[in-house]
PDB file of N, CA and C in Angstrom:
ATOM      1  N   UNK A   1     -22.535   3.393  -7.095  1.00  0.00           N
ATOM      2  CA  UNK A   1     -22.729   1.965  -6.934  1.00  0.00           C
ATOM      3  C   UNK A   1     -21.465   1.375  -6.327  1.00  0.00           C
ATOM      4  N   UNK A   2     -21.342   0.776  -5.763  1.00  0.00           N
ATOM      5  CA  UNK A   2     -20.218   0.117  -4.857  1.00  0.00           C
ATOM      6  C   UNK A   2     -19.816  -1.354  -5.626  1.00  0.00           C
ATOM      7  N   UNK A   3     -18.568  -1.319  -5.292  1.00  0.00           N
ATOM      8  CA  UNK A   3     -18.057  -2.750  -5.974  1.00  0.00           C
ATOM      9  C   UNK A   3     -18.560  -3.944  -5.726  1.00  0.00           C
ATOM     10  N   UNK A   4     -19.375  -3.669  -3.570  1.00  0.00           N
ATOM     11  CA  UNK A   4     -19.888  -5.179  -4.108  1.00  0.00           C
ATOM     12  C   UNK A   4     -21.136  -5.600  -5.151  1.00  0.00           C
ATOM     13  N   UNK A   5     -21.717  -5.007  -4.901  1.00  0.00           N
ATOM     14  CA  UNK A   5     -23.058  -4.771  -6.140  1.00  0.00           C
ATOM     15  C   UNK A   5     -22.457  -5.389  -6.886  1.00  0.00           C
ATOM     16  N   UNK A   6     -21.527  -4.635  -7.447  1.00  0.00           N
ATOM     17  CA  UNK A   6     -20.783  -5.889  -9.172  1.00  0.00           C
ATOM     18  C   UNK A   6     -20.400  -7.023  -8.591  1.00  0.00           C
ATOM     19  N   UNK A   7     -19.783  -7.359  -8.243  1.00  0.00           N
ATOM     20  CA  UNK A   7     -19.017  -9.207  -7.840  1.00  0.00           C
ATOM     21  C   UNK A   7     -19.074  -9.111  -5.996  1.00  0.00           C
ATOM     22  N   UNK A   8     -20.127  -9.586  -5.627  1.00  0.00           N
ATOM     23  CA  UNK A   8     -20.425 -10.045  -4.662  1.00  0.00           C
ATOM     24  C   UNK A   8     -18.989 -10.946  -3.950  1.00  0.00           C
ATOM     25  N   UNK A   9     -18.563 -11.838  -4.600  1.00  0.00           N
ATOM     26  CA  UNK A   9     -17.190 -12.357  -4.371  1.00  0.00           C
ATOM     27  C   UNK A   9     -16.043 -12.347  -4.356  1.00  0.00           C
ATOM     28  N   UNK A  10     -15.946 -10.978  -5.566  1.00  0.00           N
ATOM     29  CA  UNK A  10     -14.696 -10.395  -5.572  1.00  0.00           C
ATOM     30  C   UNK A  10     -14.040 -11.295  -6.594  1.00  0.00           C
ATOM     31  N   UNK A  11     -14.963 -12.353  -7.124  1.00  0.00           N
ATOM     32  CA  UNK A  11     -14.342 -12.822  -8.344  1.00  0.00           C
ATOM     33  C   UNK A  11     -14.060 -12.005  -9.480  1.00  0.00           C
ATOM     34  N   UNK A  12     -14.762 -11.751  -9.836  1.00  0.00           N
ATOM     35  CA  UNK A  12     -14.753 -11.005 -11.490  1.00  0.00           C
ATOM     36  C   UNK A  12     -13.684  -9.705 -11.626  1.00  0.00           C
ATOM     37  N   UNK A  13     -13.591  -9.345 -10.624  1.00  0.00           N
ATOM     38  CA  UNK A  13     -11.997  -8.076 -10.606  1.00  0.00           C
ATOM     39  C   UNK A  13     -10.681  -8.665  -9.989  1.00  0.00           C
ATOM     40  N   UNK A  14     -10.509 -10.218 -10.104  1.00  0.00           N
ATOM     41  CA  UNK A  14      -9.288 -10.924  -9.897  1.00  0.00           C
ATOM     42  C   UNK A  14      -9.498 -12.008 -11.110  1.00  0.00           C
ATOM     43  N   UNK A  15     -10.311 -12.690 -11.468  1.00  0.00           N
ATOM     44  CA  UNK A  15     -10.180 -13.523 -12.751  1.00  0.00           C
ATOM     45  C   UNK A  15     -11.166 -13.654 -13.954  1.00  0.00           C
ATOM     46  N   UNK A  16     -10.479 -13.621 -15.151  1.00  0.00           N
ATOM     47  CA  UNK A  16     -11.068 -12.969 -16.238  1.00  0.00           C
ATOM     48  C   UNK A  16     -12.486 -14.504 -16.471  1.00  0.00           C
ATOM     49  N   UNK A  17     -12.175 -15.594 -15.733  1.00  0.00           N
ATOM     50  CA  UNK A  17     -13.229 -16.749 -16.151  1.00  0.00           C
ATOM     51  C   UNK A  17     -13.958 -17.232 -14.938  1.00  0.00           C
ATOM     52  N   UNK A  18     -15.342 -17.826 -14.903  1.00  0.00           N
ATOM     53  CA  UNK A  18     -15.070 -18.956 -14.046  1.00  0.00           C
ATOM     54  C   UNK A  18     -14.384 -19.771 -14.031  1.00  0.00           C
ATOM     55  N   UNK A  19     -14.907 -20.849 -12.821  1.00  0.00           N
ATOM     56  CA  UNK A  19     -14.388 -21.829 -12.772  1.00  0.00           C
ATOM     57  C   UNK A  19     -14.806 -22.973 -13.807  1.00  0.00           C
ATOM     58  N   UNK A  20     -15.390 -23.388 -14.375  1.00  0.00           N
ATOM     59  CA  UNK A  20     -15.836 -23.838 -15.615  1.00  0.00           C
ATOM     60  C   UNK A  20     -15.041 -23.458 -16.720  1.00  0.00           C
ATOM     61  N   UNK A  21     -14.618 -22.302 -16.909  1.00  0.00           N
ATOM     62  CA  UNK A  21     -13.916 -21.671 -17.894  1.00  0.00           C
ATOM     63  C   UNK A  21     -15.165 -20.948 -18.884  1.00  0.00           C
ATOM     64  N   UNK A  22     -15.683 -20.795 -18.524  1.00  0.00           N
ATOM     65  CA  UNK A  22     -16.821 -19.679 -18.986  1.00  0.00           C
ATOM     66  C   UNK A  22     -16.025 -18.311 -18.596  1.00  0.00           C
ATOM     67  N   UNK A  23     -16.375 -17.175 -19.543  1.00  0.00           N
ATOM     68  CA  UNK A  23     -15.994 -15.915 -19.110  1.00  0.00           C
ATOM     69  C   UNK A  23     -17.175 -14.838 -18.409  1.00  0.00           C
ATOM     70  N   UNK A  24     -16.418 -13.734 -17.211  1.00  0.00           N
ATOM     71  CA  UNK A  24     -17.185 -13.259 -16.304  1.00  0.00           C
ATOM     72  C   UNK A  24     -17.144 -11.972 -17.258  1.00  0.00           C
ATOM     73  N   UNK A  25     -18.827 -11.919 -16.953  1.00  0.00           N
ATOM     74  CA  UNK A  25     -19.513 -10.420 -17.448  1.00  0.00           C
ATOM     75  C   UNK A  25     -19.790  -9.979 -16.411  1.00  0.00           C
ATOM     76  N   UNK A  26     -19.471  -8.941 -16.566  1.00  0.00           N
ATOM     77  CA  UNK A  26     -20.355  -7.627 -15.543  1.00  0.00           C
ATOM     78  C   UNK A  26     -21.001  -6.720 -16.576  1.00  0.00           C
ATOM     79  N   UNK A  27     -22.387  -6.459 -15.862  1.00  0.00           N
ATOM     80  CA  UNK A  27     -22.985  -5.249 -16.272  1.00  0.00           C
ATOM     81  C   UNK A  27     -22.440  -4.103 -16.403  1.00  0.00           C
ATOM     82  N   UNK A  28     -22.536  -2.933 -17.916  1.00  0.00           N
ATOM     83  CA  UNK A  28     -22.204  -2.115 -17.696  1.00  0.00           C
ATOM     84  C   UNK A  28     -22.927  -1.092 -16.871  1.00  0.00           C
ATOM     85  N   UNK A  29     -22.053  -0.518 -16.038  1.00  0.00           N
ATOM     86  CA  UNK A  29     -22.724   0.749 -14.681  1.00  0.00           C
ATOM     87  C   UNK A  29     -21.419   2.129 -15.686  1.00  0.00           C
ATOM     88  N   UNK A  30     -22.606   3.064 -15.337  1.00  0.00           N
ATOM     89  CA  UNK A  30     -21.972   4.818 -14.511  1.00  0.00           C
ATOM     90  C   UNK A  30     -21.025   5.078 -13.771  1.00  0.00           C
ATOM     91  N   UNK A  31     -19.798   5.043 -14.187  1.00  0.00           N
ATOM     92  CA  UNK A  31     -18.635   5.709 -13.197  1.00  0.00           C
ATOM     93  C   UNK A  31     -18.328   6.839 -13.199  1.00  0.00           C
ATOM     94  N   UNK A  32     -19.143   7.611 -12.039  1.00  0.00           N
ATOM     95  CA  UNK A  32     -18.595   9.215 -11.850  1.00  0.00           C
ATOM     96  C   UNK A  32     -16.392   9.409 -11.745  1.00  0.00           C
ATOM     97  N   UNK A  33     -16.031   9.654 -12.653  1.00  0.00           N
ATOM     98  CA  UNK A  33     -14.531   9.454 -12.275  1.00  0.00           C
ATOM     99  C   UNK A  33     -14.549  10.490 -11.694  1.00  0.00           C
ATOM    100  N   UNK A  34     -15.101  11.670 -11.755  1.00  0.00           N
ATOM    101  CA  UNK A  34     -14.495  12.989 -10.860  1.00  0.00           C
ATOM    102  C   UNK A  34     -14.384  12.493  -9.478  1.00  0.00           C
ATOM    103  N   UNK A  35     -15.704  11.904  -9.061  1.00  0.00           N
ATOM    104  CA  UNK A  35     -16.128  11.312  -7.439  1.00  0.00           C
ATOM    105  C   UNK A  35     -15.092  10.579  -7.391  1.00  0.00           C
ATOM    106  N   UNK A  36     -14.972   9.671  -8.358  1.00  0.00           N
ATOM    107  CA  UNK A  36     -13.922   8.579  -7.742  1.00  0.00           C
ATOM    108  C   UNK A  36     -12.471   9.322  -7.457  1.00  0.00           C
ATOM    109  N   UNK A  37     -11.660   9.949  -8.304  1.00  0.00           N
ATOM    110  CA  UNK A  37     -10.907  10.863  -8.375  1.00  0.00           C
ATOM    111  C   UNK A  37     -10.757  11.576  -6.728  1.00  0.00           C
ATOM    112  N   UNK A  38     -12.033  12.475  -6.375  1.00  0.00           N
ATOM    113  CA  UNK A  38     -11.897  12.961  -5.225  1.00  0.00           C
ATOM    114  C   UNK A  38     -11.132  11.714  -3.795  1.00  0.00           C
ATOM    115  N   UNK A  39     -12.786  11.582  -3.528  1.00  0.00           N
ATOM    116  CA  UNK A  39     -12.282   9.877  -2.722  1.00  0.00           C
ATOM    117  C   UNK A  39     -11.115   9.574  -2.804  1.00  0.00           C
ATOM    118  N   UNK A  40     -10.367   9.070  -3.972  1.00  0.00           N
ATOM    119  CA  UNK A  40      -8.763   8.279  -3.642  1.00  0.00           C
ATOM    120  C   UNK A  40      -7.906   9.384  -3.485  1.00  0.00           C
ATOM    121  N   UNK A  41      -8.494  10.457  -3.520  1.00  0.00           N
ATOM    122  CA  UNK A  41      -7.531  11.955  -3.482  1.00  0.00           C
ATOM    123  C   UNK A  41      -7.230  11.960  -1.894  1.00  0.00           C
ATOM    124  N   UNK A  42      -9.065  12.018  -0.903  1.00  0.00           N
ATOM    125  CA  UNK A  42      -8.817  11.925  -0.123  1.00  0.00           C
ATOM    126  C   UNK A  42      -8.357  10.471   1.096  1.00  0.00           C
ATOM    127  N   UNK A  43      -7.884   9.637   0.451  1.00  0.00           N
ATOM    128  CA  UNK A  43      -7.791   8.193   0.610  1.00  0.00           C
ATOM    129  C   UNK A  43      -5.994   8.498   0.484  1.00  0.00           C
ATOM    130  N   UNK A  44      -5.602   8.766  -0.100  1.00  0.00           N
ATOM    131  CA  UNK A  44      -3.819   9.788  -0.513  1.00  0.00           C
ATOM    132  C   UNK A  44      -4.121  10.346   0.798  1.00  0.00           C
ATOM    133  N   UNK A  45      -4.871  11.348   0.899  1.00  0.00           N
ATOM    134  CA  UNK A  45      -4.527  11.724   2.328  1.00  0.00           C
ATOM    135  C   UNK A  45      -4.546  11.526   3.810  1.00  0.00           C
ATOM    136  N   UNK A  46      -5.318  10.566   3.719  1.00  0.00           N
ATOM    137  CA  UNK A  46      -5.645   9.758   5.188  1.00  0.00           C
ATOM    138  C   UNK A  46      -3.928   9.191   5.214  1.00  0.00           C
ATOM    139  N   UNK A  47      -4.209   8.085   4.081  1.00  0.00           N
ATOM    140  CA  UNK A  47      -2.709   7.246   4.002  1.00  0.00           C
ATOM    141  C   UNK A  47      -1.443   8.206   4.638  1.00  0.00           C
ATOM    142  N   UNK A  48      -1.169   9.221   3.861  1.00  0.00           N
ATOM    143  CA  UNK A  48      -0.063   9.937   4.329  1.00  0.00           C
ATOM    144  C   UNK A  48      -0.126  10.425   5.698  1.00  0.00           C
ATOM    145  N   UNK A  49      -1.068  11.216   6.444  1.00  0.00           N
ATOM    146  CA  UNK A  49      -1.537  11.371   7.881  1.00  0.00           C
ATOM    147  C   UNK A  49      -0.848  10.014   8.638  1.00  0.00           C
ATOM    148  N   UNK A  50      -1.540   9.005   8.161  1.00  0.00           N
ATOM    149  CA  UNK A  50      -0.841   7.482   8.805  1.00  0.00           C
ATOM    150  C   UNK A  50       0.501   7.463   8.898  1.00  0.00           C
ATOM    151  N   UNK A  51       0.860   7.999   7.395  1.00  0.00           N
ATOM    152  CA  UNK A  51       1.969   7.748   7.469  1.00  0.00           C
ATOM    153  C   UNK A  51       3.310   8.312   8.072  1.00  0.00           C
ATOM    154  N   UNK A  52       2.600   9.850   8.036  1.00  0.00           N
ATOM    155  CA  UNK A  52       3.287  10.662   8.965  1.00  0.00           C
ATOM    156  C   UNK A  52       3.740  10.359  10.632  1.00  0.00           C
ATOM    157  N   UNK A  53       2.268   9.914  11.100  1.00  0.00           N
ATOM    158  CA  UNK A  53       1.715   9.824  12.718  1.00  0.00           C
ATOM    159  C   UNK A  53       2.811   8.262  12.857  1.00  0.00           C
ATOM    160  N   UNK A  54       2.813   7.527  11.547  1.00  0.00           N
ATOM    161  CA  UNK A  54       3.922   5.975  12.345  1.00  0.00           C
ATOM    162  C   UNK A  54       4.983   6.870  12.511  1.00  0.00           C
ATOM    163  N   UNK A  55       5.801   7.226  11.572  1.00  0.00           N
ATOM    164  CA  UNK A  55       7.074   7.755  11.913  1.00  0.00           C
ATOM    165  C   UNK A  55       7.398   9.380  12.887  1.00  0.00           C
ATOM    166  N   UNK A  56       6.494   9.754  13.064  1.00  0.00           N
ATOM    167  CA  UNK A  56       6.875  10.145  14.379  1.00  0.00           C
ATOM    168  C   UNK A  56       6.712   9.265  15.548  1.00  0.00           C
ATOM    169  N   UNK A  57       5.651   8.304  15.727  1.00  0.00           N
ATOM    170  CA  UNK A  57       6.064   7.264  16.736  1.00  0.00           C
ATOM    171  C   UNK A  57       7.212   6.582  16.971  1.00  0.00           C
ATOM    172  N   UNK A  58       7.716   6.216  14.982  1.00  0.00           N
ATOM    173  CA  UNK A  58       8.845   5.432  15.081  1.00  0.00           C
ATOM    174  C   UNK A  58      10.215   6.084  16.087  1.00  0.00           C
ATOM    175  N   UNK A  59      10.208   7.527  15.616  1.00  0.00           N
ATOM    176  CA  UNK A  59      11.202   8.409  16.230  1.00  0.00           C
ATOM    177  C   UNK A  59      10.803   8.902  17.879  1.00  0.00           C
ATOM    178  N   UNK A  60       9.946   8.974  18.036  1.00  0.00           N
ATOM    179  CA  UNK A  60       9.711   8.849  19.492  1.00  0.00           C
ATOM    180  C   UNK A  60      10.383   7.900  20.278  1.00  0.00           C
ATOM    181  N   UNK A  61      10.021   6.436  19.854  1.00  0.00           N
ATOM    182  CA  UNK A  61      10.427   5.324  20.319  1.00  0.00           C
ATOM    183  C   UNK A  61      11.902   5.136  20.132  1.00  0.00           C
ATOM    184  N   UNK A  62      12.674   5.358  19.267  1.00  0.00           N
ATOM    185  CA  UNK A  62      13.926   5.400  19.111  1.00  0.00           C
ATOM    186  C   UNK A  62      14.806   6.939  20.015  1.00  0.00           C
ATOM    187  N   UNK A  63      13.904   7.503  20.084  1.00  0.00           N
ATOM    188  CA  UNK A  63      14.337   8.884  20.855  1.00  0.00           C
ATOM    189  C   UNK A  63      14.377   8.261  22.762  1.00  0.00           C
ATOM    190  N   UNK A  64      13.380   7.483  23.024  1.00  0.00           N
ATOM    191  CA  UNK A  64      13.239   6.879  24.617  1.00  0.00           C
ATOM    192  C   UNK A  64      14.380   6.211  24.606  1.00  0.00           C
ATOM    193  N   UNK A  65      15.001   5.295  23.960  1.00  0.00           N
ATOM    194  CA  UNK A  65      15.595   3.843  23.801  1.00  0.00           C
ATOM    195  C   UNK A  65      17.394   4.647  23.549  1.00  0.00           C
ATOM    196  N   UNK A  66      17.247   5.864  22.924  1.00  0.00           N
ATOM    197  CA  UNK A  66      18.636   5.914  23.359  1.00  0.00           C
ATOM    198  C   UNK A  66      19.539   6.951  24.320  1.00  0.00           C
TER     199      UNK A  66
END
């Protein structure tokens, strides 16, 4: 199930009330943590790839320039 399903607005996983001051329920759902686990495993690895690929640009660019 995907996060927007739960809060369409993205309210309810930034503030614990409405605006009224009523408090936000969410339904309880099924969280596969292994799945989730994987995913941000491979989400760690995209990031780092990125992060690798800027700083060899960075050093490229500093390698032209001097």
């Amino acid at each position: 199930m995907a996060f927007h399903e739960w809060d369409k607005h993205g309210d309810a996983f930034r503030y614990g009330t409405q605006r009224n001051g009523s408090p936000i329920i969410l339904r309880d759902y099924f969280i596969d943590l292994e799945q989730l686990r994987d995913v941000m495993e491979g989400f760690e690895n995209f990031l780092s790839g990125v992060d690798g690929a800027l700083d060899a640009a960075q050093s490229e660019d500093r390698g032209m320039s001097a």
